[in-house]
PDB file of N, CA and C in Angstrom:
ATOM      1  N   UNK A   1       4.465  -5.998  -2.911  1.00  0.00           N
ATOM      2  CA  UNK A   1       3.827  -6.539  -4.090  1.00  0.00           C
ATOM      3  C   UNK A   1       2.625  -7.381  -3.696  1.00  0.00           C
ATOM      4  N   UNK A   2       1.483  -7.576  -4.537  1.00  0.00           N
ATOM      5  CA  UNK A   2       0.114  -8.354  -4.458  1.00  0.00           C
ATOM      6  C   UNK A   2       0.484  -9.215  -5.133  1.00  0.00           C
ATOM      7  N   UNK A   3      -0.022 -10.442  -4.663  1.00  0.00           N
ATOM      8  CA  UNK A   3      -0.185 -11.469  -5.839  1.00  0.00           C
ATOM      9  C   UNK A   3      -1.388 -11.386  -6.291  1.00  0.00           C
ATOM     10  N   UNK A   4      -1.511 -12.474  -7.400  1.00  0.00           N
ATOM     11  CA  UNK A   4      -2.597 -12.026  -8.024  1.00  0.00           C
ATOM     12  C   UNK A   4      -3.627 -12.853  -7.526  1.00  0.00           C
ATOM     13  N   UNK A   5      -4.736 -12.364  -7.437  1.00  0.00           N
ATOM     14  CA  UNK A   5      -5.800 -12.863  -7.111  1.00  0.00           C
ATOM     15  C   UNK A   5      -6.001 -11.843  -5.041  1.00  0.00           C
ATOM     16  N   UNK A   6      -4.725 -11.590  -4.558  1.00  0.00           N
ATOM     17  CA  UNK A   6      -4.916 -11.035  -3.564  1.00  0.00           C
ATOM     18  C   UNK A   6      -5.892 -10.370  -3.135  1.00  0.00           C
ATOM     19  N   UNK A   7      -6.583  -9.917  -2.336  1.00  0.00           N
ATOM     20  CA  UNK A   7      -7.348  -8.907  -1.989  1.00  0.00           C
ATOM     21  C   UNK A   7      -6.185  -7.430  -1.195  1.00  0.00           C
ATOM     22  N   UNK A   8      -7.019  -6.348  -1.600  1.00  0.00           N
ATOM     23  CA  UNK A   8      -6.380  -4.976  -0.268  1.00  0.00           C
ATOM     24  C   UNK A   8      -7.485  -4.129  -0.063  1.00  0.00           C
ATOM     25  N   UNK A   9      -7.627  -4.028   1.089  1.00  0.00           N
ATOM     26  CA  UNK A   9      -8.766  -2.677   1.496  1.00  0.00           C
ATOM     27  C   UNK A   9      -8.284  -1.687   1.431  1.00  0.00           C
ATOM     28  N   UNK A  10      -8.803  -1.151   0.568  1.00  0.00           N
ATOM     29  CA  UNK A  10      -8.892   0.110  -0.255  1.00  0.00           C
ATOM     30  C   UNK A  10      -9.725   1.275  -0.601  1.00  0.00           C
ATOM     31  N   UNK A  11      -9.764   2.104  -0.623  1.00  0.00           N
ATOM     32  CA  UNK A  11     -10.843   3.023  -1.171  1.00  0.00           C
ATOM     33  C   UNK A  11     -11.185   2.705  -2.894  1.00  0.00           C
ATOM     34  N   UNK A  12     -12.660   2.633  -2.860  1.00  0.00           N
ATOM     35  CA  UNK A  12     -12.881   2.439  -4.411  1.00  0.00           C
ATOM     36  C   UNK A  12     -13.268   3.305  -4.968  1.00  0.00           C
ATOM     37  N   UNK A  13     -13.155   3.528  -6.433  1.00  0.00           N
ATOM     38  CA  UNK A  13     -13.665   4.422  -7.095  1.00  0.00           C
ATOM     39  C   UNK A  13     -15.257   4.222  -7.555  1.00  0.00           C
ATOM     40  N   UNK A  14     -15.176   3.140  -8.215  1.00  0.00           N
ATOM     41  CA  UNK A  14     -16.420   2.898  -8.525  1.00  0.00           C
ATOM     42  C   UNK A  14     -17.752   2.564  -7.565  1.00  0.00           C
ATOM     43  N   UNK A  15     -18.733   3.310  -7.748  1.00  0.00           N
ATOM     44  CA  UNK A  15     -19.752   2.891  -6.327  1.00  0.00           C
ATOM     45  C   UNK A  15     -19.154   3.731  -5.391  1.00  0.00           C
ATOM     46  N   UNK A  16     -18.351   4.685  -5.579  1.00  0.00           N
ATOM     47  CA  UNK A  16     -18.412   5.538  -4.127  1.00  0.00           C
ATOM     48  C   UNK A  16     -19.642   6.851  -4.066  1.00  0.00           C
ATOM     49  N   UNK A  17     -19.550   7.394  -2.934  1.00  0.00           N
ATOM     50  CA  UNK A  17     -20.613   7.965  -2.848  1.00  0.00           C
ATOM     51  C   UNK A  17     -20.153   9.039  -1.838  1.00  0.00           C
ATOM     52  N   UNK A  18     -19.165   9.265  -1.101  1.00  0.00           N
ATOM     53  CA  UNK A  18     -18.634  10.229  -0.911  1.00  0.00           C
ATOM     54  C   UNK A  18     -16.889   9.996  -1.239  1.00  0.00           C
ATOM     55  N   UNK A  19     -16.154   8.965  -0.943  1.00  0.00           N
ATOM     56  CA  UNK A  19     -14.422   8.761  -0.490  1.00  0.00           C
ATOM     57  C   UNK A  19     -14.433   7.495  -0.605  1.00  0.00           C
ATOM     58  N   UNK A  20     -15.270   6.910  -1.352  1.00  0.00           N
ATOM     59  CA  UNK A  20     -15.271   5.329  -1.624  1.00  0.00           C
ATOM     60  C   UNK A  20     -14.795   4.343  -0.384  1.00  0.00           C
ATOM     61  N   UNK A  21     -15.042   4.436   0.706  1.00  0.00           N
ATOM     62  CA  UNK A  21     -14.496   3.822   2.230  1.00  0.00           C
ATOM     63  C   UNK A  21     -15.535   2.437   2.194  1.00  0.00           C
ATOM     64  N   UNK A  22     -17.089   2.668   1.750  1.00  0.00           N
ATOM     65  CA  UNK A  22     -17.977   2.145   2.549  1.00  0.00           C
ATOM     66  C   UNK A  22     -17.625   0.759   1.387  1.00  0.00           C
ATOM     67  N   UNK A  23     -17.980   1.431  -0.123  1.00  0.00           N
ATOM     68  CA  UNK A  23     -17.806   0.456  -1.450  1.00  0.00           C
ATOM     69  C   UNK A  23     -16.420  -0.418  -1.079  1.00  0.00           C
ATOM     70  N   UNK A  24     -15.255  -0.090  -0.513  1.00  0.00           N
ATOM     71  CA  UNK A  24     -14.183  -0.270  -0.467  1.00  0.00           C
ATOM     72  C   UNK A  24     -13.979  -1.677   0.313  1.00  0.00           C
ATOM     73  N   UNK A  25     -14.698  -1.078   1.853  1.00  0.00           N
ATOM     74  CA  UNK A  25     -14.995  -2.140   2.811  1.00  0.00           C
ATOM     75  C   UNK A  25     -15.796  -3.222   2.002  1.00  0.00           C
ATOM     76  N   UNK A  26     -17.090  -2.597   1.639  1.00  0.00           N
ATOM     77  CA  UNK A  26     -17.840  -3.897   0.927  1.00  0.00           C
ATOM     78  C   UNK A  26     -17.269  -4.473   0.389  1.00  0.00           C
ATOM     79  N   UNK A  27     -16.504  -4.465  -0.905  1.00  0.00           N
ATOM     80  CA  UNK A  27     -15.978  -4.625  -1.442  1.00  0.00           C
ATOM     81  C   UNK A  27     -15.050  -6.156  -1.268  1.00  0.00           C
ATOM     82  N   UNK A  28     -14.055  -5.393  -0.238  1.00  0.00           N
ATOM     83  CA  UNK A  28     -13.336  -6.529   0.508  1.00  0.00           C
ATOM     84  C   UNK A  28     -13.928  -7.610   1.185  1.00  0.00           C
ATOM     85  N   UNK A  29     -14.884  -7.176   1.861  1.00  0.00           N
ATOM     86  CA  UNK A  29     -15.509  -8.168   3.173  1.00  0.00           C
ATOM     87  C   UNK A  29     -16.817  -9.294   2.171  1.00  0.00           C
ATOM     88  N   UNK A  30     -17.235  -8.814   0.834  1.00  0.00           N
ATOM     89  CA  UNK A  30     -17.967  -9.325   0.372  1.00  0.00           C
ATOM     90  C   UNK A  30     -19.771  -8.756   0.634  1.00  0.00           C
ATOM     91  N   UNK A  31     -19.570  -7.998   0.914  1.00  0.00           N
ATOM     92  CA  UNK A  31     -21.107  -7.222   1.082  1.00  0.00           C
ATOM     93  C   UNK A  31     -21.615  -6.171   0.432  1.00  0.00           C
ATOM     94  N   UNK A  32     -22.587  -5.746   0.248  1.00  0.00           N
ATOM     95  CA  UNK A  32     -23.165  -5.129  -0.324  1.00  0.00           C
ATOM     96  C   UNK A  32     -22.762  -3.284   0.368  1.00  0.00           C
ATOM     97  N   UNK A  33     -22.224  -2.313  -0.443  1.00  0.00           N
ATOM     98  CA  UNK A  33     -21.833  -0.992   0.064  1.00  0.00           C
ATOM     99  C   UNK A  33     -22.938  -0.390   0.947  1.00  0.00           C
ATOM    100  N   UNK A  34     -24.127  -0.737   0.219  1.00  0.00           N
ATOM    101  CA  UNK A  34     -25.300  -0.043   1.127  1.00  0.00           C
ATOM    102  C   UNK A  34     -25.782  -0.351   2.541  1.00  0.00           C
ATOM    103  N   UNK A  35     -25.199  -1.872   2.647  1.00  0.00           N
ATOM    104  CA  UNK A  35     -25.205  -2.652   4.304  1.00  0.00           C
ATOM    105  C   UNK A  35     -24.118  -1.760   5.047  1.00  0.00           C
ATOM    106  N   UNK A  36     -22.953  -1.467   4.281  1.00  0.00           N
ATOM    107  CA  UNK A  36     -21.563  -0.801   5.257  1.00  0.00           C
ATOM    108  C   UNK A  36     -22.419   0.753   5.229  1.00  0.00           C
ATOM    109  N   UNK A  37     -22.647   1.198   4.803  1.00  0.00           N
ATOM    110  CA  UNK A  37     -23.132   2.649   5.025  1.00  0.00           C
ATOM    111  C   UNK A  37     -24.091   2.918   5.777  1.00  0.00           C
ATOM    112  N   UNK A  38     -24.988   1.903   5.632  1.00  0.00           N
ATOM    113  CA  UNK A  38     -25.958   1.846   6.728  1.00  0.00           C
ATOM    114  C   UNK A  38     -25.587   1.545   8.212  1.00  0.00           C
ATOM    115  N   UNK A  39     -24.382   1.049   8.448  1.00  0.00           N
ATOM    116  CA  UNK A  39     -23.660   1.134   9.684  1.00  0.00           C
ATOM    117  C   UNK A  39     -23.187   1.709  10.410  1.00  0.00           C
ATOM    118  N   UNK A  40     -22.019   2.779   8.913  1.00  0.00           N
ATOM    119  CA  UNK A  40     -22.153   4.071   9.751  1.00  0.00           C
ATOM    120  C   UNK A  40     -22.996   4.808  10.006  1.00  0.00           C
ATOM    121  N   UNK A  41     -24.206   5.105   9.350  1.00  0.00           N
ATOM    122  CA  UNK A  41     -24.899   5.581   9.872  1.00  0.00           C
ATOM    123  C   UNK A  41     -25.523   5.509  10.846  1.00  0.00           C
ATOM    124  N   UNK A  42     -25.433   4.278  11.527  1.00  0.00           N
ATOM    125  CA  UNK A  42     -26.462   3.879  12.569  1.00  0.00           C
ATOM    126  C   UNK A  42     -25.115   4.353  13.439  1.00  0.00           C
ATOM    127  N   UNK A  43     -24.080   3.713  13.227  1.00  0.00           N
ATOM    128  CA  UNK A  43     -22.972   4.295  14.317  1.00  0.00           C
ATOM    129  C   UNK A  43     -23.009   5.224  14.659  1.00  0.00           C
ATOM    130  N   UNK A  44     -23.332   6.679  13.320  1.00  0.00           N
ATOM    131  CA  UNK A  44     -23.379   8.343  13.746  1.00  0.00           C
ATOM    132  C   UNK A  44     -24.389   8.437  14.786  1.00  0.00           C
ATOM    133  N   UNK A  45     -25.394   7.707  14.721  1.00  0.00           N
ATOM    134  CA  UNK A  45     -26.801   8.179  15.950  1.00  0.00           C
ATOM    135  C   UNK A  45     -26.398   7.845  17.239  1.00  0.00           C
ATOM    136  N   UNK A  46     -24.986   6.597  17.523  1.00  0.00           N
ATOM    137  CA  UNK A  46     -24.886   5.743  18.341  1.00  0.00           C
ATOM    138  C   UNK A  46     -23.420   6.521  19.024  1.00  0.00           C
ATOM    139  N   UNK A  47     -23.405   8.007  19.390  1.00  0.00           N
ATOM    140  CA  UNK A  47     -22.501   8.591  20.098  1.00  0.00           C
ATOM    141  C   UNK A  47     -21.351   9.342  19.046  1.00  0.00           C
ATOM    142  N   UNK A  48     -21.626   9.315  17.925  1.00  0.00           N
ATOM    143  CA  UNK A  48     -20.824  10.202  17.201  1.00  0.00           C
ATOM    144  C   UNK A  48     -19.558   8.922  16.308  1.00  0.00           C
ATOM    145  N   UNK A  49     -19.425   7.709  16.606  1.00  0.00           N
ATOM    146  CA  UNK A  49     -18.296   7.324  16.438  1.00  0.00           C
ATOM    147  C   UNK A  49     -18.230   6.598  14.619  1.00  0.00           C
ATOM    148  N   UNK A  50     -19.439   6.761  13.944  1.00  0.00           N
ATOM    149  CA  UNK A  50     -19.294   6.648  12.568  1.00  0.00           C
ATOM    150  C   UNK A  50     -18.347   7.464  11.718  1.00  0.00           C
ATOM    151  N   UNK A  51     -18.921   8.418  12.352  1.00  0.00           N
ATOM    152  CA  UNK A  51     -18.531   9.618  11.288  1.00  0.00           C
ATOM    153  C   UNK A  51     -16.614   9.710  11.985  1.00  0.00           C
ATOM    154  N   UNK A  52     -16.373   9.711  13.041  1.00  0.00           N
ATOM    155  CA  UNK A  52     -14.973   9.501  13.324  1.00  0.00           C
ATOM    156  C   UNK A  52     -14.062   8.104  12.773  1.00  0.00           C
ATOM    157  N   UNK A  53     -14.546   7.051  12.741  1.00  0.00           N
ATOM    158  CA  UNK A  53     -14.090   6.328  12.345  1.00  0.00           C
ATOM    159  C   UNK A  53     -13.996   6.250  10.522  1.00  0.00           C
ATOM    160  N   UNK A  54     -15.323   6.915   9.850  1.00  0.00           N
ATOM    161  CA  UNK A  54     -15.010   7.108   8.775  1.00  0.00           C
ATOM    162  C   UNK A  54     -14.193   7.812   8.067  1.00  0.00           C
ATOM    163  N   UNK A  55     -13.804   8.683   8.897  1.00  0.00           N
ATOM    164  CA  UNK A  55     -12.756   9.823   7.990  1.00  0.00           C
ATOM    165  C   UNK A  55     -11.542   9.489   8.774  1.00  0.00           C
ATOM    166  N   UNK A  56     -11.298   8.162   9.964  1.00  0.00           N
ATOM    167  CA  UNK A  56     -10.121   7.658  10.202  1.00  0.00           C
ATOM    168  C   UNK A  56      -9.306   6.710   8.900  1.00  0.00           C
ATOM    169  N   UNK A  57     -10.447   6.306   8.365  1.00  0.00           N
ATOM    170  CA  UNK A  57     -10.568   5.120   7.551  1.00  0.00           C
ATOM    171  C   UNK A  57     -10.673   5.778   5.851  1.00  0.00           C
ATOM    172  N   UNK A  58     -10.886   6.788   6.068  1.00  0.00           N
ATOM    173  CA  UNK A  58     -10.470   8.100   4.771  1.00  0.00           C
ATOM    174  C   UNK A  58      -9.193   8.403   4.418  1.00  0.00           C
ATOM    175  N   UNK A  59      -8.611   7.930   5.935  1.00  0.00           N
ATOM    176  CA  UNK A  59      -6.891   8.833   5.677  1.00  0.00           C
ATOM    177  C   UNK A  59      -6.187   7.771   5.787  1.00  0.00           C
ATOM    178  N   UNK A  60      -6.419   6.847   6.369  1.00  0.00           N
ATOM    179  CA  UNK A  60      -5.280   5.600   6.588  1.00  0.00           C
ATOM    180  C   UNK A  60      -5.412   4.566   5.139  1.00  0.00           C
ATOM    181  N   UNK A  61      -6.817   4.247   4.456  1.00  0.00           N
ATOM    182  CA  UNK A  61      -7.344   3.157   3.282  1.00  0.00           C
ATOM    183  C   UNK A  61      -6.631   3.978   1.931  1.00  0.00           C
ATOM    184  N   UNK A  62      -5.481   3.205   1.472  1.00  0.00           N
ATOM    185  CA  UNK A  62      -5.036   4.024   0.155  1.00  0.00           C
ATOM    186  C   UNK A  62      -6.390   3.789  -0.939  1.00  0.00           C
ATOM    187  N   UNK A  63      -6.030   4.694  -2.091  1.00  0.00           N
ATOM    188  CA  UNK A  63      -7.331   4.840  -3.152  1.00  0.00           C
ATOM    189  C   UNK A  63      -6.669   3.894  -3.915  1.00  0.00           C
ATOM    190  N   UNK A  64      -8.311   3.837  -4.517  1.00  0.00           N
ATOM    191  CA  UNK A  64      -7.827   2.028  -5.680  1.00  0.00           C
ATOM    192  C   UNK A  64      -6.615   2.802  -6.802  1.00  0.00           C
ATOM    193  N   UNK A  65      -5.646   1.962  -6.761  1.00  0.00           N
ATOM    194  CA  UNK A  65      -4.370   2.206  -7.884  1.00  0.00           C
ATOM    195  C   UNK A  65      -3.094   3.334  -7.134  1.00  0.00           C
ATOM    196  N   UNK A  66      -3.175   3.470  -5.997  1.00  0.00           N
ATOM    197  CA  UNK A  66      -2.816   4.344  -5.218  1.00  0.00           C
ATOM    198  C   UNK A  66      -1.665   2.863  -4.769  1.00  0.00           C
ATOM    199  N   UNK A  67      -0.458   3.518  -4.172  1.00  0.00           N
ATOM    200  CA  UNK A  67      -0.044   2.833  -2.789  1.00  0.00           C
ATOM    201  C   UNK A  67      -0.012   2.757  -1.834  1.00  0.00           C
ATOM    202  N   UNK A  68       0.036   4.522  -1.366  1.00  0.00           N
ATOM    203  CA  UNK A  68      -0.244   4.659  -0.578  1.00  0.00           C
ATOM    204  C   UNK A  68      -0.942   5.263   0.070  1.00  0.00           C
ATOM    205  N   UNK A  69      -1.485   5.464   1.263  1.00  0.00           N
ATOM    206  CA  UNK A  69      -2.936   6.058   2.120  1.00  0.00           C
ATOM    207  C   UNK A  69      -2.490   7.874   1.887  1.00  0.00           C
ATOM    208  N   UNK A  70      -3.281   8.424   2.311  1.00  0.00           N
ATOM    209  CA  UNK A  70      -3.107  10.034   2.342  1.00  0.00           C
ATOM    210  C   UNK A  70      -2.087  10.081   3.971  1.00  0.00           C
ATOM    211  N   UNK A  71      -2.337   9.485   4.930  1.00  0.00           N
ATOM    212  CA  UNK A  71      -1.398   9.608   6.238  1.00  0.00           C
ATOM    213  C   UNK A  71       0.118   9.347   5.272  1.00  0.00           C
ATOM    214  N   UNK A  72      -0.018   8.305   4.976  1.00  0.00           N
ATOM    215  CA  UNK A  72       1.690   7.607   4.309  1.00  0.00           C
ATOM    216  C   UNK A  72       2.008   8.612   3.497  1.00  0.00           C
ATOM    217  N   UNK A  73       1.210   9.193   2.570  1.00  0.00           N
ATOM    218  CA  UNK A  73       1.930  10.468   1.670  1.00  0.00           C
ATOM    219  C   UNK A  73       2.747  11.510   2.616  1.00  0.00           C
ATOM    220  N   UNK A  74       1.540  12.084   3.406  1.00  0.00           N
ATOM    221  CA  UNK A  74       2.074  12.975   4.140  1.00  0.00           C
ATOM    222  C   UNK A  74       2.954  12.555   5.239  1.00  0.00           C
ATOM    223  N   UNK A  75       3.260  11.553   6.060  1.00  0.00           N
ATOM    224  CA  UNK A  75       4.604  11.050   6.681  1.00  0.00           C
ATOM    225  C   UNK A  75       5.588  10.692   5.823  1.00  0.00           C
ATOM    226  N   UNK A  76       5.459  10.314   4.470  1.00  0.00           N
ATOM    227  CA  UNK A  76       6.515  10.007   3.463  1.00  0.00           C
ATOM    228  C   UNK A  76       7.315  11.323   3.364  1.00  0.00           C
ATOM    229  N   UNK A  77       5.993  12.434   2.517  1.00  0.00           N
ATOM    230  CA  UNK A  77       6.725  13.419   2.103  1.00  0.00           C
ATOM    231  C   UNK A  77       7.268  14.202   3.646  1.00  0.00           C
ATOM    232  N   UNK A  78       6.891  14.342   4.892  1.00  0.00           N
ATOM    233  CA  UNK A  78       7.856  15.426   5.640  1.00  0.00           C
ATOM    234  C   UNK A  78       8.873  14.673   6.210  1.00  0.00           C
ATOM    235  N   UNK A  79       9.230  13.075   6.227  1.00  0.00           N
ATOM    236  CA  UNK A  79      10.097  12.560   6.200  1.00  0.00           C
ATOM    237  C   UNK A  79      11.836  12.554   4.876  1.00  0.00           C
ATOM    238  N   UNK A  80      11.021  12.945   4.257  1.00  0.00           N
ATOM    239  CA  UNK A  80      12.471  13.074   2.741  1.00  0.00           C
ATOM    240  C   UNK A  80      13.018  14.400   3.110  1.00  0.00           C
TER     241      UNK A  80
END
């Protein structure tokens, strides 16, 4: 359970622009989505590790109203 006022990093809906990761991060950390995107991007030029870490951060960050991440679905469900 959250209390209220809590924060959770999350994927957002609103302001996303591909999987809501970057809005999500912003979001949480207090920054602007277009500063986090611009990171990965600079990360992608900087040996490949944006774009890996973003779609790490695709599967593990549940979606806003979600509980759980897409990994937790799929270890939930072949666990039952």
């Amino acid at each position: 359970m959250n209390d209220i006022g809590s924060k959770r990093l999350e994927r957002k809906r609103k302001g996303r622009m591909v999987a809501g990761v970057c809005a999500g991060i912003g979001d949480y950390f207090g920054l602007d989505a277009n500063i986090v995107r611009l990171v990965f991007v600079i990360a992608c030029f900087l040996g490949f590790m944006g774009a890996l870490v973003y779609l790490v951060a695709w599967a593990v960050l549940p979606e806003e109203g979600e509980q759980e991440s897409i990994v937790e679905h799929v270890v939930n469900k072949n666990t039952r």
